[in-house]
Protein backbone atom coordinates (compact mmCIF):
# COMPACT_ATOMS: atom_id res chain seq x y z
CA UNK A 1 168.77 87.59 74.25
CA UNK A 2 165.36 87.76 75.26
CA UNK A 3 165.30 84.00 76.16
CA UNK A 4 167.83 84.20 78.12
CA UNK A 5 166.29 87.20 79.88
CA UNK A 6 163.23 85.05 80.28
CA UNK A 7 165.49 82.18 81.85
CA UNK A 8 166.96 84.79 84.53
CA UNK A 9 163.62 85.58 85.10
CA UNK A 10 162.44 82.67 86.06
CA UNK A 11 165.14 81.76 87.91
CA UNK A 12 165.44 84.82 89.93
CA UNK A 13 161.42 84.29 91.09
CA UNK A 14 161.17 80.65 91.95
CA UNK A 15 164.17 79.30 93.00
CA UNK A 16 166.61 82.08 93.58
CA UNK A 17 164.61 84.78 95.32
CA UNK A 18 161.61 83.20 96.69
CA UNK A 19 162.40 82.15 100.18
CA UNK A 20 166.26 82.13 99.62
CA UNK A 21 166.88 78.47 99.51
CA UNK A 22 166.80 76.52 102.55
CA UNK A 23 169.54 73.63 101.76
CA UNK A 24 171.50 74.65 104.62
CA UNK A 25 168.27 74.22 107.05
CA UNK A 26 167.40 70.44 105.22
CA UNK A 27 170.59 69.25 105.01
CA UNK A 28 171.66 69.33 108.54
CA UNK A 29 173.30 66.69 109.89
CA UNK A 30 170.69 65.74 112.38
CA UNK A 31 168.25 65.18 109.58
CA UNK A 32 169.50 61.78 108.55
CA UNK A 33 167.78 60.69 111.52
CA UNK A 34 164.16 62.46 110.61
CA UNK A 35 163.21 58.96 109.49
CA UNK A 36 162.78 57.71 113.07
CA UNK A 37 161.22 60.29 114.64
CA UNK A 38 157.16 60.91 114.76
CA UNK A 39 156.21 64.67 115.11
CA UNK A 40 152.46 63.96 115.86
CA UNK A 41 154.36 61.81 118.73
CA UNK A 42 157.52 63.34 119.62
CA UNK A 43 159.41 62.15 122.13
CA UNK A 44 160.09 65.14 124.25
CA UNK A 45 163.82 65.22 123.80
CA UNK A 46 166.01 67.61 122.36
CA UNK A 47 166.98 65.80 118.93
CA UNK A 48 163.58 65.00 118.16
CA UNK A 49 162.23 68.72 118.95
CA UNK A 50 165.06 70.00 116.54
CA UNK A 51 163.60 67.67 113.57
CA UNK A 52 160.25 67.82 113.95
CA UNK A 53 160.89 72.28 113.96
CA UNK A 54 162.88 71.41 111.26
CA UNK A 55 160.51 70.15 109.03
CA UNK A 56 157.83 72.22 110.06
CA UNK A 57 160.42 75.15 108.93
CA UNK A 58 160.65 73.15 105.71
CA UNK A 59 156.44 72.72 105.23
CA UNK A 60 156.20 76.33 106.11
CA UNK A 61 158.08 77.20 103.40
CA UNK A 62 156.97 75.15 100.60
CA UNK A 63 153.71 76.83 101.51
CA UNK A 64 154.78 80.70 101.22
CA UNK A 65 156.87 79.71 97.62
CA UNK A 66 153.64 78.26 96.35
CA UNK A 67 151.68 81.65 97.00
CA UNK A 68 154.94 83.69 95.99
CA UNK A 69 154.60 81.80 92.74
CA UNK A 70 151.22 81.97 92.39
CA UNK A 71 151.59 85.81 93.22
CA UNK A 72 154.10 86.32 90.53
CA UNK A 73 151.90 84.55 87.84
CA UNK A 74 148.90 86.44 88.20
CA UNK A 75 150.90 89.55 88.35
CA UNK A 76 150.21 91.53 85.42
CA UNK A 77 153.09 93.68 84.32
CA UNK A 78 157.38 92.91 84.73
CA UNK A 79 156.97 96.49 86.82
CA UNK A 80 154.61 94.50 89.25
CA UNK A 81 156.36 91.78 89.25
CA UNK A 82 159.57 93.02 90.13
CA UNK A 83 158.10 94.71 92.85
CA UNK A 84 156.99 91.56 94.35
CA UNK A 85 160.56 90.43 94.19
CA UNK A 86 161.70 93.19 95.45
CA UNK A 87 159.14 92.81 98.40
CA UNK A 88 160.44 89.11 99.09
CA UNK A 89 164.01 90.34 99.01
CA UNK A 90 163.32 93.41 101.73
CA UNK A 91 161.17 90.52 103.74
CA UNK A 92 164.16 87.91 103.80
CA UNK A 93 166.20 90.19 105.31
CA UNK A 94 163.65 91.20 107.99
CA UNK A 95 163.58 87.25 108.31
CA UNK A 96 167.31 86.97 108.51
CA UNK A 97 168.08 89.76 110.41
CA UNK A 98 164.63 89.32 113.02
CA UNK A 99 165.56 85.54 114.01
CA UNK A 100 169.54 86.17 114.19
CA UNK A 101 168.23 87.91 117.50
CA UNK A 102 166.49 84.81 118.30
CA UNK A 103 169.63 83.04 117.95
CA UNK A 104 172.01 85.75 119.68
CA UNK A 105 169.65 85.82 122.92
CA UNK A 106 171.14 82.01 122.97
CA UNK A 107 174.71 82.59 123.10
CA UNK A 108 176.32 79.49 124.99
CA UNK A 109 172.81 77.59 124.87
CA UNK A 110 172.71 74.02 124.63
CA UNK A 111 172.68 73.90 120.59
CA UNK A 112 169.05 71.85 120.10
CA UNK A 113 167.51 74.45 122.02
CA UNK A 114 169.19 77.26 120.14
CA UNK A 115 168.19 75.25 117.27
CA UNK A 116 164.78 74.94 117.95
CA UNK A 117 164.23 78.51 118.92
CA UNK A 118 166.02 79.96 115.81
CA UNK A 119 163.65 77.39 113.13
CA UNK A 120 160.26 78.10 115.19
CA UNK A 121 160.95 81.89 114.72
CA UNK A 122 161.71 81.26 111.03
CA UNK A 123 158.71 79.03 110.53
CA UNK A 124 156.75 81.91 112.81
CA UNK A 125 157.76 84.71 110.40
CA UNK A 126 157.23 82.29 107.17
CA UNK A 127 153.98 81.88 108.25
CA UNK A 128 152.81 85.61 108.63
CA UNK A 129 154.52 86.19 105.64
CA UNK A 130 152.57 83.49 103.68
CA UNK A 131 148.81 84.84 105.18
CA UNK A 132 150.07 88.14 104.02
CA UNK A 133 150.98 87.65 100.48
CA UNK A 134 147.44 85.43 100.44
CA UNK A 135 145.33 89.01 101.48
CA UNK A 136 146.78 90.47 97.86
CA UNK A 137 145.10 87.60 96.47
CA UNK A 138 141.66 89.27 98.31
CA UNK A 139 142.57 92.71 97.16
């Protein structure tokens, strides 16, 4: 029992909680054409500025589950940790709920731009969110 209490565990803090997965945002249908486009060099149109937000959504991310995970290691008691989780959780539905705005204020916007708007907010709030679970580290 305790294994498998240790397997839910794990699950629940890397995979399933962390960021709550992003396969929806990577496997858009657009991305099969990532391979062609160069986001030190875009080239200014719409289906390139949807990728290249794309995958800086996607780096963003990888980031914050790193320090999540590294958070979650170091943390010294299940009561701590669960309140970490519990932390994420609360935060992804700030995320959620903060950039659905973003996307709303778009309604009958060309959907690249609507796109674009929606993953630079995401990768905005990822990126707060990954300098502030980085300051526990200092504390």
């Amino acid at each position: 029992m305790r294994l498998i209490h240790s397997v839910v565990f794990s699950c629940s803090f890397s995979f399933c909680i962390a960021q709550g997965g992003i396969e929806h945002i990577r496997n858009q249908p657009y991305m099969k054409n990532a391979a062609k486009v160069n986001c030190q060099d875009p080239d200014g149109d719409n289906l390139s500025g949807v990728i290249c937000a794309n995958l800086q959504y996607q780096a963003s991310d990888s980031l914050l589950k790193l320090v999540y995970e590294k958070l979650i290691a170091e943390a010294e008691t299940d009561s701590s940790k669960n309140y970490i989780v519990q932390l994420q959780k609360d935060w992804r539905t700030f995320r959620d709920n903060h950039c659905q705005i973003v996307w709303d204020k778009y309604k009958g916007g060309a959907g690249f731009s609507k796109n674009i708007a929606y993953l630079q907010c995401l990768t905005e709030l990822t990126d707060h969110r990954r300098q502030e679970l980085e300051k526990l580290f200092d504390d």
